[in-house]
C-alpha atoms as a PDB file:
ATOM      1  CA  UNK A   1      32.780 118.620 127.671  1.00  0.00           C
ATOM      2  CA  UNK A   2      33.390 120.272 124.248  1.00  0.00           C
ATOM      3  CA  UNK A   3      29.814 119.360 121.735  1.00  0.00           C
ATOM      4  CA  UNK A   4      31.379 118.119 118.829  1.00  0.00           C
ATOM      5  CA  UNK A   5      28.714 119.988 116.635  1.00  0.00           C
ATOM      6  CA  UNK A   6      30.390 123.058 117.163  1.00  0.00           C
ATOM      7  CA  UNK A   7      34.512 123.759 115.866  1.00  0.00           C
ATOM      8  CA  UNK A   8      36.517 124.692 117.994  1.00  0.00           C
ATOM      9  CA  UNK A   9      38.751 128.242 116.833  1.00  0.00           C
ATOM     10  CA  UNK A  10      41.736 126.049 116.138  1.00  0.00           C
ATOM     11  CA  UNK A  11      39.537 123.642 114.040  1.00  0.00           C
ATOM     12  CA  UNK A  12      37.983 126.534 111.908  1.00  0.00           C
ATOM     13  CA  UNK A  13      41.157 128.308 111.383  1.00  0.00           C
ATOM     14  CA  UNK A  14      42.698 124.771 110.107  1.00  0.00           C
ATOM     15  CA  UNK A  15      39.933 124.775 107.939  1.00  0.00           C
ATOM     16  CA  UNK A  16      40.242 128.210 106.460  1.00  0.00           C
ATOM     17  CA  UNK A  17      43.962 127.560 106.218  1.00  0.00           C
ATOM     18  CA  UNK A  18      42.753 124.592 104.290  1.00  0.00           C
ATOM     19  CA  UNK A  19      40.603 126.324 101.742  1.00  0.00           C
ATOM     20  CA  UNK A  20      43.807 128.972 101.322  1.00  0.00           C
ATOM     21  CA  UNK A  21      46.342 126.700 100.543  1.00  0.00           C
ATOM     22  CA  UNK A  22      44.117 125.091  98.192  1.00  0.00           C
ATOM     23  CA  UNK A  23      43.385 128.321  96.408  1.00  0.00           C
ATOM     24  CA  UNK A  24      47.329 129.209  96.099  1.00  0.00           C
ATOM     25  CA  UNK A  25      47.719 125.728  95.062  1.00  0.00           C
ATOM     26  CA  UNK A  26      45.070 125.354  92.011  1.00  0.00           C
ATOM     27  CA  UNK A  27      47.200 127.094  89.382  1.00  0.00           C
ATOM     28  CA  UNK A  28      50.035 124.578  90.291  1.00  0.00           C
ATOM     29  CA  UNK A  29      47.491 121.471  90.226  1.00  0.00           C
ATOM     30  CA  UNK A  30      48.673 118.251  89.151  1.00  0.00           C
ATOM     31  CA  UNK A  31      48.435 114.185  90.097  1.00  0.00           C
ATOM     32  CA  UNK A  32      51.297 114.942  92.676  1.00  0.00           C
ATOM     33  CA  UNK A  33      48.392 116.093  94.514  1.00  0.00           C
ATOM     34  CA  UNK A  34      45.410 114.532  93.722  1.00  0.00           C
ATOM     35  CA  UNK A  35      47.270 111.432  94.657  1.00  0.00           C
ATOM     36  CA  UNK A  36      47.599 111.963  98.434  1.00  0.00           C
ATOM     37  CA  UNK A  37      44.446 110.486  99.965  1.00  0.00           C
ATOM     38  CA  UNK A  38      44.078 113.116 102.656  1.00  0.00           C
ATOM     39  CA  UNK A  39      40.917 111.286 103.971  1.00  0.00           C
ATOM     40  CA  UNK A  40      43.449 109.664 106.377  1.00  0.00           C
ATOM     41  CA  UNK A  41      45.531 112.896 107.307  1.00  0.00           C
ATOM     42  CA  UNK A  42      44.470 115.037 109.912  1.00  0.00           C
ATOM     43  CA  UNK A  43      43.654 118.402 108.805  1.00  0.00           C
ATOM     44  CA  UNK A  44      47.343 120.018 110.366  1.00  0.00           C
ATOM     45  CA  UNK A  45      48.933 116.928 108.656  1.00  0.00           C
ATOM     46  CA  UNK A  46      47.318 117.743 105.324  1.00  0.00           C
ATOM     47  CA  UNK A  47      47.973 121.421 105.229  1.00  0.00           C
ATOM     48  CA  UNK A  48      51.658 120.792 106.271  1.00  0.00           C
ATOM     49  CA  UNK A  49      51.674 118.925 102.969  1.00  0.00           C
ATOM     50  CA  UNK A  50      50.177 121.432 101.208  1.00  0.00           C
ATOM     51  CA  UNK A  51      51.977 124.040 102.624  1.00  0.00           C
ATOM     52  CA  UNK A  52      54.972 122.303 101.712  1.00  0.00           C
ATOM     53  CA  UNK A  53      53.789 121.742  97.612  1.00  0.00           C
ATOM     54  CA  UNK A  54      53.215 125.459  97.541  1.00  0.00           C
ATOM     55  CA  UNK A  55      56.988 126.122  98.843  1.00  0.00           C
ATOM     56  CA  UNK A  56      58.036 123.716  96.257  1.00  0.00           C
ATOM     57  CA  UNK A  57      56.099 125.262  93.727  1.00  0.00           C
ATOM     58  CA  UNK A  58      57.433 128.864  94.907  1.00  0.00           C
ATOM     59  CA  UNK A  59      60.751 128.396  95.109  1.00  0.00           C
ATOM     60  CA  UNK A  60      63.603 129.534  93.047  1.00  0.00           C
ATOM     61  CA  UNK A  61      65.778 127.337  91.379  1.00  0.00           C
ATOM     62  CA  UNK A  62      69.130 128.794  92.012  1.00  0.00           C
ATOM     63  CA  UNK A  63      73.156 128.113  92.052  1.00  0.00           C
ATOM     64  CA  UNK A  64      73.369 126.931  95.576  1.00  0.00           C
ATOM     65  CA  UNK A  65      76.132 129.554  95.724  1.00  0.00           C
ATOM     66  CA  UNK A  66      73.586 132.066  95.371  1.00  0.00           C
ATOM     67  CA  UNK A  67      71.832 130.667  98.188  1.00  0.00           C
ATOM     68  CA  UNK A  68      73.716 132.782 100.807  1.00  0.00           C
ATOM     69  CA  UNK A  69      74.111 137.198 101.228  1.00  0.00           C
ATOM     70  CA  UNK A  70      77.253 137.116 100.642  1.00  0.00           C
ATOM     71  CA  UNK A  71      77.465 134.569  97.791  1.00  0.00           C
ATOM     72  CA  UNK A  72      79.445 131.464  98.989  1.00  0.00           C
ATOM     73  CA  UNK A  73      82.595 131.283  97.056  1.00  0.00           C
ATOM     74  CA  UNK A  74      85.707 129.611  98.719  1.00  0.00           C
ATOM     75  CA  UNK A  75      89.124 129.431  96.787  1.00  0.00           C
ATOM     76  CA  UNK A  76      89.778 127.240  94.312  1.00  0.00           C
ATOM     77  CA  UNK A  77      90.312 124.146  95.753  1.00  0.00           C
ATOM     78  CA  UNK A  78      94.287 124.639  94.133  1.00  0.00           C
ATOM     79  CA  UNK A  79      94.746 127.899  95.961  1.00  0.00           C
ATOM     80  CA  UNK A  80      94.198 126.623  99.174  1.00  0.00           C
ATOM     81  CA  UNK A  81      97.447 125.829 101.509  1.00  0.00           C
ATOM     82  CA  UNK A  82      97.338 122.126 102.707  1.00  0.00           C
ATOM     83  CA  UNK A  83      97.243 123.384 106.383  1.00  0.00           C
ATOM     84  CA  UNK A  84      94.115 125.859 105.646  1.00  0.00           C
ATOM     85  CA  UNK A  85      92.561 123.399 103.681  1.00  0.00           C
ATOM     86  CA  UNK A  86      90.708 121.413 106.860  1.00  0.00           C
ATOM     87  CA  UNK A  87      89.243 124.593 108.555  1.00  0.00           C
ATOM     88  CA  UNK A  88      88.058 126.293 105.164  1.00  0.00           C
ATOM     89  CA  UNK A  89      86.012 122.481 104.426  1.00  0.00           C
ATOM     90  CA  UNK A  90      84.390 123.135 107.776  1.00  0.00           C
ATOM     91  CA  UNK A  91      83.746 126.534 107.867  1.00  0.00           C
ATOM     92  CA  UNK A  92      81.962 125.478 104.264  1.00  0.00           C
ATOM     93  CA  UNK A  93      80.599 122.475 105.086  1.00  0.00           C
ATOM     94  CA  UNK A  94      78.911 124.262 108.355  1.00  0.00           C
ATOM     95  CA  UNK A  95      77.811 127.232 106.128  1.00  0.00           C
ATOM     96  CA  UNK A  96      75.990 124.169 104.431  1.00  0.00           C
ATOM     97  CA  UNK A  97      74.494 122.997 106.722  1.00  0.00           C
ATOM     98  CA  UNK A  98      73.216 126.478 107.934  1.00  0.00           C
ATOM     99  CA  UNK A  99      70.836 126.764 104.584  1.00  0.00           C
ATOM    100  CA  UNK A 100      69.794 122.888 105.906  1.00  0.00           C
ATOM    101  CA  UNK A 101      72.000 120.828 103.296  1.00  0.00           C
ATOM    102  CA  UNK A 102      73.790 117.598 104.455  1.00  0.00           C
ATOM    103  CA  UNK A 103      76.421 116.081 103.320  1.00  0.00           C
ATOM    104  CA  UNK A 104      76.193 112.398 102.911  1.00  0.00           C
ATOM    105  CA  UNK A 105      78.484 109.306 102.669  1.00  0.00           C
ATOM    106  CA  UNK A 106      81.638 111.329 102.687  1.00  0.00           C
ATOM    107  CA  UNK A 107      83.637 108.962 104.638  1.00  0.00           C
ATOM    108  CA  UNK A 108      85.378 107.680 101.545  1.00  0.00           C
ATOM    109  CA  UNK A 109      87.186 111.100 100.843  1.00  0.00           C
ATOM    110  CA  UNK A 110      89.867 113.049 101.879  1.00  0.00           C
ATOM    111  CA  UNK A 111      89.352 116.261 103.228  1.00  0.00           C
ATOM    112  CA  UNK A 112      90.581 117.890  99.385  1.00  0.00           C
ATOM    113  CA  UNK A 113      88.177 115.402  97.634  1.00  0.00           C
ATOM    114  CA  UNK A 114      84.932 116.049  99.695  1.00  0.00           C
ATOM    115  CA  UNK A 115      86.492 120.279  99.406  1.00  0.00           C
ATOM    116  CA  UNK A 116      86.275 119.637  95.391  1.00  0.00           C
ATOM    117  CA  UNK A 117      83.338 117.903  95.558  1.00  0.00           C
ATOM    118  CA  UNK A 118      81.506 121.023  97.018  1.00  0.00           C
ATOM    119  CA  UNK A 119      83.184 123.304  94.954  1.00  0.00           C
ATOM    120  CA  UNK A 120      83.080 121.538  91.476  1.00  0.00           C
ATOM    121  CA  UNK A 121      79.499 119.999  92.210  1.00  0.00           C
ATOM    122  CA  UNK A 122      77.678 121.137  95.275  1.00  0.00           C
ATOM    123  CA  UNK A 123      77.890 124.800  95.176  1.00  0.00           C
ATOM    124  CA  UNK A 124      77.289 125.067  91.129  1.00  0.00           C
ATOM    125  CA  UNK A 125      74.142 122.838  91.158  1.00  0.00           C
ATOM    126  CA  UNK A 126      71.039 124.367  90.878  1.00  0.00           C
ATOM    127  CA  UNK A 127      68.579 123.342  92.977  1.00  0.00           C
ATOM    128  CA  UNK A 128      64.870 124.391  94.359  1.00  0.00           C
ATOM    129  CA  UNK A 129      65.841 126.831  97.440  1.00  0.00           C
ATOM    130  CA  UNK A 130      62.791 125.663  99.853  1.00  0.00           C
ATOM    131  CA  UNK A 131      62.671 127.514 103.373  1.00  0.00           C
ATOM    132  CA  UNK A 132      60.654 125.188 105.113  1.00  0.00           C
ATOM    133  CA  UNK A 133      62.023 124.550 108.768  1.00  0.00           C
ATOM    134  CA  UNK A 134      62.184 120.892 108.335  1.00  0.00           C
ATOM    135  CA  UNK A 135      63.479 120.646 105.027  1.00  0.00           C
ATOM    136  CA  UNK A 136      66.980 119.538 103.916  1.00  0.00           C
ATOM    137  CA  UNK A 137      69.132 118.676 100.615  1.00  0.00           C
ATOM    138  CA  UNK A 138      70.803 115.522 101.172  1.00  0.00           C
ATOM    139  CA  UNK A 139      73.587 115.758  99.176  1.00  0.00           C
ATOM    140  CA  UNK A 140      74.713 112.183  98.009  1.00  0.00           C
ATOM    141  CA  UNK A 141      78.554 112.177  98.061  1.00  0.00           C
ATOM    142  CA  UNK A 142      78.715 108.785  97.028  1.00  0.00           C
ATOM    143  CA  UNK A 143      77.326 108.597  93.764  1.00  0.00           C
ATOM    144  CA  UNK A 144      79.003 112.391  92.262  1.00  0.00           C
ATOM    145  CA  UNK A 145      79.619 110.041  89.097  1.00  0.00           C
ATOM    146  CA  UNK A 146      76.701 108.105  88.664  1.00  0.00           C
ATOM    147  CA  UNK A 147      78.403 104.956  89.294  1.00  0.00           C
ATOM    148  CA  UNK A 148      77.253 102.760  92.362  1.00  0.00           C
ATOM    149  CA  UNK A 149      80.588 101.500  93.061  1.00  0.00           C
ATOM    150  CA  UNK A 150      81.235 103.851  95.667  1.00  0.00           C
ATOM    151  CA  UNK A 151      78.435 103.207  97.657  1.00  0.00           C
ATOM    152  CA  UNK A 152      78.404  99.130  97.298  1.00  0.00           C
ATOM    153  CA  UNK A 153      82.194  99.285  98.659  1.00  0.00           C
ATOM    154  CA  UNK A 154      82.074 101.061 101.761  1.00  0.00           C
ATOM    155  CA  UNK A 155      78.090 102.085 102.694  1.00  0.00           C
ATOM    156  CA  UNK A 156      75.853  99.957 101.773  1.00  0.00           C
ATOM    157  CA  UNK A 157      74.554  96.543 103.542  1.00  0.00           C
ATOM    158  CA  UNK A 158      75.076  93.610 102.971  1.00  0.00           C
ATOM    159  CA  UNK A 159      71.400  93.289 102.113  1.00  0.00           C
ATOM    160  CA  UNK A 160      71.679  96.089  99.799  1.00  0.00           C
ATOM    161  CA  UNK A 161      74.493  94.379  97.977  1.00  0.00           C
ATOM    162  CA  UNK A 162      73.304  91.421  97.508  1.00  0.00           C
ATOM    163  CA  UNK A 163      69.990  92.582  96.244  1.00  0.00           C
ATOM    164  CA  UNK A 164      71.926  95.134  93.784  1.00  0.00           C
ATOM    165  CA  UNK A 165      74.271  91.797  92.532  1.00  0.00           C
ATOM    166  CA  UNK A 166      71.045  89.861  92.175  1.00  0.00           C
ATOM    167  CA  UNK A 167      68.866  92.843  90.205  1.00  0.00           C
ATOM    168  CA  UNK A 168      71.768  94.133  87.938  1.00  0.00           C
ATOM    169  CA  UNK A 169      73.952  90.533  87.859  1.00  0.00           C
ATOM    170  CA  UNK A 170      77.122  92.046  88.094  1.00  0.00           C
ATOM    171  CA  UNK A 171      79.940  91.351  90.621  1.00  0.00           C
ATOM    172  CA  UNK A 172      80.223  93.535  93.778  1.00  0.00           C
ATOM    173  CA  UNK A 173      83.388  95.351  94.518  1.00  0.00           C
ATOM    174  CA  UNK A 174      85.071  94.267  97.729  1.00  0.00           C
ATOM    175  CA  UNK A 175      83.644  95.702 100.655  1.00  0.00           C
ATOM    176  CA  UNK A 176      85.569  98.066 102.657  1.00  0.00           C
ATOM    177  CA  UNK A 177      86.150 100.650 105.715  1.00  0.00           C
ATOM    178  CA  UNK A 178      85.845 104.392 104.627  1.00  0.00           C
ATOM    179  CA  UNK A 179      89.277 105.708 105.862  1.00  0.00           C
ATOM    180  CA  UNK A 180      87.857 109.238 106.837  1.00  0.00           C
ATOM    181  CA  UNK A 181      85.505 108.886 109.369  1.00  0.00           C
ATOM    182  CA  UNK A 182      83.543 112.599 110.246  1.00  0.00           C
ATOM    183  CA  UNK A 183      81.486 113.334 112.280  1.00  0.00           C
ATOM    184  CA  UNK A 184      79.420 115.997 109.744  1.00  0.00           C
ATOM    185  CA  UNK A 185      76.069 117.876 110.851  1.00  0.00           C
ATOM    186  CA  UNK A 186      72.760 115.741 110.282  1.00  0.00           C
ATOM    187  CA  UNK A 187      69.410 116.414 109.466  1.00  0.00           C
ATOM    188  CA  UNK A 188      67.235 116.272 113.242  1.00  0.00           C
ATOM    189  CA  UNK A 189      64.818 114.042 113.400  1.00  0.00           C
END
């Protein structure tokens, strides 16, 4: 029987984990963290998250390009020979998913539309390169525009629809099948 008056090693180096992460954290303090209640985390749970905030605050914002030794640069997406053009998108979107970004709703495009997508948006975009083992960029290939339209037509539910017609009180686009069904690399979970 273990007397729950004295920690155990794993509970007292939680807590000095704890008291660390705090530490690194207080120059980066803010509400984002004051407004956890960690009184119902476990003390693992809790540092996670704090571990986590640090990476976040750590990390350098960078050209996701830049996130790979070499850099990632395919050809321009008009250099590429129509029968090169499907293995190049994979070997890219793979490389992708190696530095834990996913691709989503893609369905919709053609193999040289999703290929420009990454190229003209994907790779350029800066973006907070956080090495945390359960971390990914979902990358929202749906909305590259800004405009819903995209997503109401062939992802979301019908539920989804008819809550966006009845918030924004605008007619829905027809509803259809994306016509380029892949079977991309997904986030485990």
């Amino acid at each position: 029987m273990v007397d729950s008056r004295h920690p155990t090693s794993d509970e007292v180096e939680e807590l000095l984990r704890n008291a660390q992460l705090r530490d690194e954290l207080e120059p980066f303090y803010d509400e984002s963290i004051s407004r956890v209640d960690v009184r119902h985390l476990s003390l693992s749970v809790e540092n996670e998250f704090l571990a986590s905030m640090l990476a976040w605050e750590r990390a350098p914002v960078l050209p996701i390009y830049r996130w790979f030794d070499p850099e990632l640069r395919p050809p321009k997406p008009a250099a590429l020979a129509p029968d090169d053009l499907h293995k190049i998108l994979w070997d890219v979107i793979e490389q992708l998913y190696e530095k834990q970004i996913v691709l989503d709703f893609t369905d919709h495009l053609s193999d040289l539309e999703l290929y420009c997508v990454i190229y003209r948006d994907i790779l350029p975009a800066r973006e907070k390169k956080i090495e945390l083992s359960g971390n990914y960029l979902h990358w929202d290939c749906s909305h590259a525009g800004g405009d819903p339209e995209v997503w109401l037509r062939y992802y979301a539910t019908d539920e989804e629809r008819e809550q966006w017609a009845e918030t924004y009180r605008q007619p829905l686009p027809p509803k259809l099948s994306p016509r380029y069904l892949r079977d991309l690399p997904r986030n485990p979970f």
